[in-house]
N, C-alpha and C. Protein backbone atom coordinates (compact mmCIF):
# COMPACT_ATOMS: atom_id res chain seq x y z
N UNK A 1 4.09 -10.50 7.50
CA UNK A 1 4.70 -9.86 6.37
C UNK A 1 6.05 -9.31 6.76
N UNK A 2 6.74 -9.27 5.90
CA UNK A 2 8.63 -8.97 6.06
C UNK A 2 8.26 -7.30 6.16
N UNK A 3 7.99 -6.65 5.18
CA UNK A 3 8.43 -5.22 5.32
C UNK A 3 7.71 -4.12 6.42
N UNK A 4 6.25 -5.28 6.74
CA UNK A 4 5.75 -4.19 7.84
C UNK A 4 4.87 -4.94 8.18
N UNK A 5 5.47 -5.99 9.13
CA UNK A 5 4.87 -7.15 10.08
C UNK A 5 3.34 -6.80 10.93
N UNK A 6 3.85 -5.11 11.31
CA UNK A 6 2.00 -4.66 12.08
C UNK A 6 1.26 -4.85 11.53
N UNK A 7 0.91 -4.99 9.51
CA UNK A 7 -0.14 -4.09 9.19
C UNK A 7 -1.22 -4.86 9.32
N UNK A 8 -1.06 -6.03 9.63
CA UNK A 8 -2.25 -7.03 9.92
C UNK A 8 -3.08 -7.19 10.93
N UNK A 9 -2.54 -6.78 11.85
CA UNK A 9 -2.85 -6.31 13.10
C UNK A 9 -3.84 -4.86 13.01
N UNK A 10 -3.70 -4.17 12.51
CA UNK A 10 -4.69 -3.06 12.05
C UNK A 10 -5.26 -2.86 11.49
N UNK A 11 -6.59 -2.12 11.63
CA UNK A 11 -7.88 -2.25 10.96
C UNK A 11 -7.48 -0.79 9.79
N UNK A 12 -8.59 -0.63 8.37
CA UNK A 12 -8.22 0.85 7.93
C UNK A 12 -8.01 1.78 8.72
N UNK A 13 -8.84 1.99 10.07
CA UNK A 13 -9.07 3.17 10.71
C UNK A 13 -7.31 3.55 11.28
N UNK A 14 -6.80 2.25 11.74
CA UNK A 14 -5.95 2.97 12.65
C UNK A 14 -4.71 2.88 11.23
N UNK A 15 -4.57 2.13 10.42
CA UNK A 15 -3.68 2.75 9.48
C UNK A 15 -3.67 3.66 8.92
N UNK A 16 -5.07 4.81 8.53
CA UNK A 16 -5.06 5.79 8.32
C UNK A 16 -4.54 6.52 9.80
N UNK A 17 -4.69 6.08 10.92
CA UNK A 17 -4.11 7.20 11.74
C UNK A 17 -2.40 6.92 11.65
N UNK A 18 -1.99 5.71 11.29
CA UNK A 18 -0.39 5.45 11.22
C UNK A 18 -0.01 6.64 9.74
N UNK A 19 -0.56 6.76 9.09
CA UNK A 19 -0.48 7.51 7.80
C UNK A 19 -0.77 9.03 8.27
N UNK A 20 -1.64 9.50 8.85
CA UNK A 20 -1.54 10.87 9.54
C UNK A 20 -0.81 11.42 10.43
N UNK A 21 -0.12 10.24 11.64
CA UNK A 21 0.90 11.01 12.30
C UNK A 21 2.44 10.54 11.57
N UNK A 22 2.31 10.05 10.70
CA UNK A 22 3.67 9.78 9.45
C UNK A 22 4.01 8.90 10.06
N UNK A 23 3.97 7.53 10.58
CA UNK A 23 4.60 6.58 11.61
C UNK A 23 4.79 5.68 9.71
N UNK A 24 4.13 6.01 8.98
CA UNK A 24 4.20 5.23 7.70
C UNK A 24 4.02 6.24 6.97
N UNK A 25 4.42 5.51 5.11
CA UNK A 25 4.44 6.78 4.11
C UNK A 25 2.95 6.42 3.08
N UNK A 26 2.77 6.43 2.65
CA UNK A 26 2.07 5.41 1.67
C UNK A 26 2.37 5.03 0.63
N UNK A 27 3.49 5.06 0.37
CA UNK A 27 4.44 3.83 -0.15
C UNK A 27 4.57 2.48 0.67
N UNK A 28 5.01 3.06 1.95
CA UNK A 28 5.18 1.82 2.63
C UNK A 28 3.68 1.52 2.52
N UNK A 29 2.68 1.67 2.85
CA UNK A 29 1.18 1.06 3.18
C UNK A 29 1.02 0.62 1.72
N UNK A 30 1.19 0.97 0.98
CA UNK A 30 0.80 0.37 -0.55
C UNK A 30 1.78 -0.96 -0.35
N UNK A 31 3.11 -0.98 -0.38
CA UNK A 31 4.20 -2.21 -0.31
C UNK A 31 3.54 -3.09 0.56
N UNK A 32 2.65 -2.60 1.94
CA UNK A 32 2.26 -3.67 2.66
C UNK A 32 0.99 -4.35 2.36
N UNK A 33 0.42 -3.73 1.72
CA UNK A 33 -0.99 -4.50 1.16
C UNK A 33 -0.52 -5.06 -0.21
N UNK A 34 0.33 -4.86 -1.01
CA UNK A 34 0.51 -5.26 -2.13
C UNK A 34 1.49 -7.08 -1.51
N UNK A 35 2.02 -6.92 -0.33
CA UNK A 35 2.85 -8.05 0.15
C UNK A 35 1.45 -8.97 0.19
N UNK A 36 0.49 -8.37 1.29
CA UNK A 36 -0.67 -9.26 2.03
C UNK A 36 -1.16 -9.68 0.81
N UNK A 37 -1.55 -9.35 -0.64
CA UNK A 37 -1.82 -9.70 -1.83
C UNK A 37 -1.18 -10.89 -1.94
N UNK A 38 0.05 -10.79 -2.30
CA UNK A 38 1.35 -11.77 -2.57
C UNK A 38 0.97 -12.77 -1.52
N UNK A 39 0.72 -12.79 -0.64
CA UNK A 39 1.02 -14.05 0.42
C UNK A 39 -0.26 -14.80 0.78
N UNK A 40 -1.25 -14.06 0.57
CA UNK A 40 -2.77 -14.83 0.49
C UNK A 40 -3.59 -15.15 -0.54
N UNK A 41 -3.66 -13.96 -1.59
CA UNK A 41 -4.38 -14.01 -2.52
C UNK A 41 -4.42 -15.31 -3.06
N UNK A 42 -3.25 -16.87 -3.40
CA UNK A 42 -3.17 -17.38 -4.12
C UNK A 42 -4.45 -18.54 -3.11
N UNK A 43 -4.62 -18.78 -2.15
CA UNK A 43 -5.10 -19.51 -1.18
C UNK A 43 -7.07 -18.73 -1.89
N UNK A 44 -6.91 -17.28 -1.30
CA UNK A 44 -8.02 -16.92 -1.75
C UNK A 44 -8.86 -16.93 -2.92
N UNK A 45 -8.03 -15.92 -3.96
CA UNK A 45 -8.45 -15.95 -5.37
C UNK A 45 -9.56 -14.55 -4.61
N UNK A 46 -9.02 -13.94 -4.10
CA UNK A 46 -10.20 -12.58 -3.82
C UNK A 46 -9.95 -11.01 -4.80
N UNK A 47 -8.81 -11.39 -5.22
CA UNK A 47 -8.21 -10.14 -6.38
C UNK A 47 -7.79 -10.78 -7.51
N UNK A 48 -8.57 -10.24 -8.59
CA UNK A 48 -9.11 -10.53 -9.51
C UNK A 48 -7.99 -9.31 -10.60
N UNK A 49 -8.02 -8.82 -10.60
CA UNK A 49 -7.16 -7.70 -11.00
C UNK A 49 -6.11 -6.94 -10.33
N UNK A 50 -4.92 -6.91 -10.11
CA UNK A 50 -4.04 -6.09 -9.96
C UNK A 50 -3.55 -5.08 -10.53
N UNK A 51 -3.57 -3.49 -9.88
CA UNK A 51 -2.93 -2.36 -10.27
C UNK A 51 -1.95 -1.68 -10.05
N UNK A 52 -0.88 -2.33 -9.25
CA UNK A 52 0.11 -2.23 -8.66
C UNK A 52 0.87 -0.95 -9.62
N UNK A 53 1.23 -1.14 -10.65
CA UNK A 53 1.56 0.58 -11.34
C UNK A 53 0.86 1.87 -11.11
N UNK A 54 -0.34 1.23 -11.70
CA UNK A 54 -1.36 2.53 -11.51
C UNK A 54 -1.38 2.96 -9.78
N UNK A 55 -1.62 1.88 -8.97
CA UNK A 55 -1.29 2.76 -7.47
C UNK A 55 -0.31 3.05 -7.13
N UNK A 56 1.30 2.80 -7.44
CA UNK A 56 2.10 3.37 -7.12
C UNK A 56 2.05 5.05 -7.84
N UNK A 57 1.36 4.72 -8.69
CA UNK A 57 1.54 6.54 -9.47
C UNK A 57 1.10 7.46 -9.14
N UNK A 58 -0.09 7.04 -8.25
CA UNK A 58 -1.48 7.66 -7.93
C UNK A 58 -0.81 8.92 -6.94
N UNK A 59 -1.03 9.97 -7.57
CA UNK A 59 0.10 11.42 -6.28
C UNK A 59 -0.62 11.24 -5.19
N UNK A 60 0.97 11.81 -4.55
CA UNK A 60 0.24 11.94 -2.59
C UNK A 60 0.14 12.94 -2.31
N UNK A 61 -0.40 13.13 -1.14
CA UNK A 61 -0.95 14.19 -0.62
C UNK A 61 -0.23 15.25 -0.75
N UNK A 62 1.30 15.12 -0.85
CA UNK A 62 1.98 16.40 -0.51
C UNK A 62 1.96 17.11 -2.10
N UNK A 63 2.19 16.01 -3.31
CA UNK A 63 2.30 16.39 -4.44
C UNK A 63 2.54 15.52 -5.50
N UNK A 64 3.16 15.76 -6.48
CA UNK A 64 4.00 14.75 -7.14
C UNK A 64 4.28 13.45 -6.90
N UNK A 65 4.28 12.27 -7.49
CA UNK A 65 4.64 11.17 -7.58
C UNK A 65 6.22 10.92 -7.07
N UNK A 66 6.69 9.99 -6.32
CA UNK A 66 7.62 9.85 -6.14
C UNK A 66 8.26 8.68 -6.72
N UNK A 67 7.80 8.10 -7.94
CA UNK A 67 8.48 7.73 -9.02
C UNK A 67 8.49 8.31 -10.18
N UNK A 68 9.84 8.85 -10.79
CA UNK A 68 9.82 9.74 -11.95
C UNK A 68 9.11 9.05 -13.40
N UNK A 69 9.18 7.98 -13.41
CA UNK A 69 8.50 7.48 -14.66
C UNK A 69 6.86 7.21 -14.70
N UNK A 70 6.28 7.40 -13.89
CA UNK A 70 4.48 7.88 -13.90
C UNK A 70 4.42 8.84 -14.51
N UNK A 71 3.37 8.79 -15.37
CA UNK A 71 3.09 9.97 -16.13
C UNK A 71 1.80 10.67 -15.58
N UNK A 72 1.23 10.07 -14.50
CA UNK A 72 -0.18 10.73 -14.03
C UNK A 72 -0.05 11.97 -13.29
C-alpha cells in the first residue's frame, strides 16, 4: 500500500499499539485499511458494504471529529 506500506505486516494487536504510542493517527489507520479494501477487495468480494463516511466521522478519542462536515 502507498500511504502506509507497514500496515500489512501487522496484526490488530500491534496496530493498536502503533495507535497508542501515536506512531499513527486513526485517520491514517482508517486511510490504510480503506486502501487494503481498494486493492483486494475486488479479487475477494469479502466487503459487502462500505462505510467509509460514517467511519471517517466516527469521533476520536481526544474529541471532535476532524472533519467539519460530520454531523455525528
Amino acid at each position: 500500500m502507498a500511504f502506509f506500506p507497514e500496515y500489512e505486516n501487522h496484526d490488530g494487536i500491534a496496530l493498536a499499539a502503533l495507535l497508542a504510542r501515536g506512531e499513527i493517527s486513526q485517520a491514517d489507520l482508517l486511510r490504510a485499511a480503506q486502501e487494503g479494501m481498494d486493492r483486494y477487495n475486488p479479487a475477494l468480494n469479502a466487503v459487502l458494504l462500505r462505510l467509509d463516511a460514517q467511519a471517517a466521522c466516527q469521533p476520536l478519542r481526544a474529541g471532535a471529529s476532524p472533519w467539519p462536515a460530520c454531523r455525528y
